[in-house]
Protein backbone atom coordinates (compact mmCIF):
# COMPACT_ATOMS: atom_id res chain seq x y z
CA UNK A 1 151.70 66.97 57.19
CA UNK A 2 148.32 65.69 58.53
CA UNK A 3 150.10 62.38 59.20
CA UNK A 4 152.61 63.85 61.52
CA UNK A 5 150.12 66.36 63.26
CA UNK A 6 148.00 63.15 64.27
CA UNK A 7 151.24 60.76 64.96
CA UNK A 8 151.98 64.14 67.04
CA UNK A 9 149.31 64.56 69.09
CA UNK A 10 148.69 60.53 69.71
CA UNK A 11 151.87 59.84 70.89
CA UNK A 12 151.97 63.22 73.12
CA UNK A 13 148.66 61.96 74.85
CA UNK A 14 149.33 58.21 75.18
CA UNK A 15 152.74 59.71 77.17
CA UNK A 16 150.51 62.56 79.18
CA UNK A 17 148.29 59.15 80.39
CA UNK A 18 151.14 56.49 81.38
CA UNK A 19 152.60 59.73 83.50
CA UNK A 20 149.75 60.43 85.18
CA UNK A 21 149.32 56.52 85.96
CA UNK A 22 151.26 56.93 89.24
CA UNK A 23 149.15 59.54 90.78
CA UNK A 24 146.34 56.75 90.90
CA UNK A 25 148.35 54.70 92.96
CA UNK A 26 149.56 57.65 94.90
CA UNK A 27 148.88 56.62 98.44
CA UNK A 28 150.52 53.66 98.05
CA UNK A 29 153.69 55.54 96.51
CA UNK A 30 156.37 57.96 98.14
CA UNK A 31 157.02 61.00 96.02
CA UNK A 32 160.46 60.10 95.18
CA UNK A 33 159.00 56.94 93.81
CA UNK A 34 156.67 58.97 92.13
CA UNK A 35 159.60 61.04 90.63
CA UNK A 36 161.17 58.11 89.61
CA UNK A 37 158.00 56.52 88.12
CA UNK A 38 157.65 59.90 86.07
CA UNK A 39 161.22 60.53 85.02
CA UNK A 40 162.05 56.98 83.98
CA UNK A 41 158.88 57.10 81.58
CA UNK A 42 159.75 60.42 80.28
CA UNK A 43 163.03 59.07 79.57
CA UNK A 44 161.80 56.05 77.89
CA UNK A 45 159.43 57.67 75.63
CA UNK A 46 162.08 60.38 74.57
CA UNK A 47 164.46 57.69 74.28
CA UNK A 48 162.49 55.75 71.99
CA UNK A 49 161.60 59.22 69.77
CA UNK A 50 165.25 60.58 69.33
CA UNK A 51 166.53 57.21 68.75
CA UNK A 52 164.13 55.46 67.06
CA UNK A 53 161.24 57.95 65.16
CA UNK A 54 163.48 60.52 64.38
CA UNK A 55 166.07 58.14 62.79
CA UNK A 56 163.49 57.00 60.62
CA UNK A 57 161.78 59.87 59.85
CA UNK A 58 165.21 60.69 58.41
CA UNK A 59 165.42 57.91 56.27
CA UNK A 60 161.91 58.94 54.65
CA UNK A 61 163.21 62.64 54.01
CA UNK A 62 161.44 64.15 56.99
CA UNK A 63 164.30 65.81 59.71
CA UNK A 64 163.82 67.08 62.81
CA UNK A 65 164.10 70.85 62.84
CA UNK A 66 163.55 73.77 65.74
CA UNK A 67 160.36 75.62 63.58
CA UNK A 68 159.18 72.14 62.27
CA UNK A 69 155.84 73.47 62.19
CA UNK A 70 156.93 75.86 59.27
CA UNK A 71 158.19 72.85 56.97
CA UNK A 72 155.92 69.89 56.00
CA UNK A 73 158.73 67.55 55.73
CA UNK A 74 160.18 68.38 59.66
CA UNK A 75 159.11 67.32 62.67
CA UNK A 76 159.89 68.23 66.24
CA UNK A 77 163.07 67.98 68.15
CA UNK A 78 163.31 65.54 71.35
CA UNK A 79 163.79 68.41 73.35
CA UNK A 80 160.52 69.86 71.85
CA UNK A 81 158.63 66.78 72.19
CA UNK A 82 159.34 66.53 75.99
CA UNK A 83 158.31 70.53 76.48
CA UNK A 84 155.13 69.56 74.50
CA UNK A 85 154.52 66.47 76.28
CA UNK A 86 154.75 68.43 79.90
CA UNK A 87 152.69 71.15 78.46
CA UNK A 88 150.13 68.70 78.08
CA UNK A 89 150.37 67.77 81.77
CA UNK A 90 148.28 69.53 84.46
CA UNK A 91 148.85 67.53 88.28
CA UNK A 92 153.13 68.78 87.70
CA UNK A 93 155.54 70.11 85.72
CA UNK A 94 157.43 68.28 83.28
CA UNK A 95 160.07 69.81 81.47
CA UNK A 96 163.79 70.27 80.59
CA UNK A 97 166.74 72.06 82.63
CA UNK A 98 170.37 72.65 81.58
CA UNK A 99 173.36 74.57 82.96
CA UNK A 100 173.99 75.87 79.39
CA UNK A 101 170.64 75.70 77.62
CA UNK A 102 170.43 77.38 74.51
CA UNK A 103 167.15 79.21 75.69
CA UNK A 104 166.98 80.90 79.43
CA UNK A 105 163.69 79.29 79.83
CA UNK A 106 165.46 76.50 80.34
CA UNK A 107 167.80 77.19 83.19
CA UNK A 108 167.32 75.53 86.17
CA UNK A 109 164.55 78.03 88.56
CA UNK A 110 165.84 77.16 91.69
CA UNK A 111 169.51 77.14 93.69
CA UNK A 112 168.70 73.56 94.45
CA UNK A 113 168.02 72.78 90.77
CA UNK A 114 171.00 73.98 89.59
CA UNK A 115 173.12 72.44 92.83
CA UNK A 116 171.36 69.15 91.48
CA UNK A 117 172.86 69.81 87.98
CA UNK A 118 175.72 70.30 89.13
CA UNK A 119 175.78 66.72 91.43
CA UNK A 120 174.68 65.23 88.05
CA UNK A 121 177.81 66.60 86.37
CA UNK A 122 180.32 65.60 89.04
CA UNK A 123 178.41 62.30 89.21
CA UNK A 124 176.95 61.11 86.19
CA UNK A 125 176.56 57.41 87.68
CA UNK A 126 173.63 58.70 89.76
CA UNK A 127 171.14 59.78 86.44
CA UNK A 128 168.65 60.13 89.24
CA UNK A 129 168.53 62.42 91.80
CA UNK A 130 165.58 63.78 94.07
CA UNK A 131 165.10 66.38 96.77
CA UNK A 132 162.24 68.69 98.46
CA UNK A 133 162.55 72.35 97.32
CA UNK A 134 160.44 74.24 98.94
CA UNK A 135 156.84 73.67 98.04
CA UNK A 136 157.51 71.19 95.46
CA UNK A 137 159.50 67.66 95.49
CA UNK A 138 161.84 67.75 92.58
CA UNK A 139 163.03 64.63 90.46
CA UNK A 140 166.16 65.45 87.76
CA UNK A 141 167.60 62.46 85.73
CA UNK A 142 170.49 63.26 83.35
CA UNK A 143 170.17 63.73 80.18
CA UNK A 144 172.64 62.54 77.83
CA UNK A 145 173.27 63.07 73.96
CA UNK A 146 172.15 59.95 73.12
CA UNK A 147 172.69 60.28 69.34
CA UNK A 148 175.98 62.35 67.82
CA UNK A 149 172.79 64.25 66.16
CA UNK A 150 171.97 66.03 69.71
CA UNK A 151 175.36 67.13 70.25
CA UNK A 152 175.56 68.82 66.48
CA UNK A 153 172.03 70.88 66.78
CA UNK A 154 173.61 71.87 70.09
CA UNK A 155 176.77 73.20 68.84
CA UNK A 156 175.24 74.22 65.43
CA UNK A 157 172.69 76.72 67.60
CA UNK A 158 174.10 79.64 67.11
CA UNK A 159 172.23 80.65 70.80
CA UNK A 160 174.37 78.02 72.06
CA UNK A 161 176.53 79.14 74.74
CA UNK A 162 178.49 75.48 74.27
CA UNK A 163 179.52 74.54 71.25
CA UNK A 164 181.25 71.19 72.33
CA UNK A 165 178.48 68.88 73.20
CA UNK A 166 179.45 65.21 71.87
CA UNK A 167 177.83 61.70 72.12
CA UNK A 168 177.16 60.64 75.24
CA UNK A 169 177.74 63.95 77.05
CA UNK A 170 175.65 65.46 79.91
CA UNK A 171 173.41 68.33 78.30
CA UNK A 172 171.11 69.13 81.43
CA UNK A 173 168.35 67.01 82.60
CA UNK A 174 164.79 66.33 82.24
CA UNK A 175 162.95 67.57 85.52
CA UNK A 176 159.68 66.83 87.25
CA UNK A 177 158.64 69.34 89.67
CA UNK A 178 155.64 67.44 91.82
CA UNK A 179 153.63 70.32 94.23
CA UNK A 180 153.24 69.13 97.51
């Protein structure tokens, strides 16, 4: 357990300093680019721990599971490793947004959010789209079930309001909301 607490918080703050790389650079940068710069990372590093960590971890016993924290042989889901990585993050908000999430929290807080969703849906070549809202500029790239294994703890949840997620589906996005 004291393994996965440290691989835990290592890999949360090596992803909490690439993000915040752009913001160095920021007068040289637009805020979509910025968006971009922060979204395709996010992506990247979830990418590599749904696919990759948590495939392993399976094959050495340890599964991902919602209260991991409760089970010394669990560890976090992707969608709880994103929440925890943007939690970490003070200069915006990093997080997840879906039009059927299993938890509220995680509906979309704006008209334009959800509009955006929606876009994605009808649209899923774009994976990226950005757009002032207000006081913030907002970034949402699609996210897909990139494993059969995100679709089943979707329609397994029995707080799911879908219950027909498969592969390769649209399941919300990942959003960055940048304050202007």
């Amino acid at each position: 357990m004291k393994y996965a607490v440290r691989f835990k918080a290592s890999v949360v703050t090596l992803m909490a300093i690439v993000m915040a790389t752009p913001f160095v650079f920021a007068a040289d940068l637009s805020q979509d680019q910025v968006a971009r710069y922060i979204l395709a990372t996010a992506k990247a590093f979830r990418s590599v721990y749904g696919r990759d960590i948590v495939e392993e971890a399976k094959r050495g016993g340890v599964k991902p599971a919602e209260n991991w924290k409760e089970n010394e042989h669990a560890i976090m889901l992707p969608a709880q490793f994103i929440k925890a990585a943007g939690a970490e993050i003070k200069d915006f908000e990093l997080s997840l947004i879906g039009l059927t999430p299993i938890y509220k929290s995680n509906l979309p807080k704006t008209k334009a959010e959800a509009d955006a969703l929606k876009k994605l849906a009808a649209q899923p070549d774009l994976k990226v789209i950005t757009f002032a809202d207000g006081d913030q500029f907002k970034g949402l790239s699609a996210d897909f079930a990139i494993a059969q294994g995100c679709a089943d703890c979707h329609n397994a949840h029995p707080s799911s309001p879908r219950k027909n997620f498969k592969k390769g589906d649209l399941m919300g996005a990942v959003v960055v909301r940048l304050h202007k």
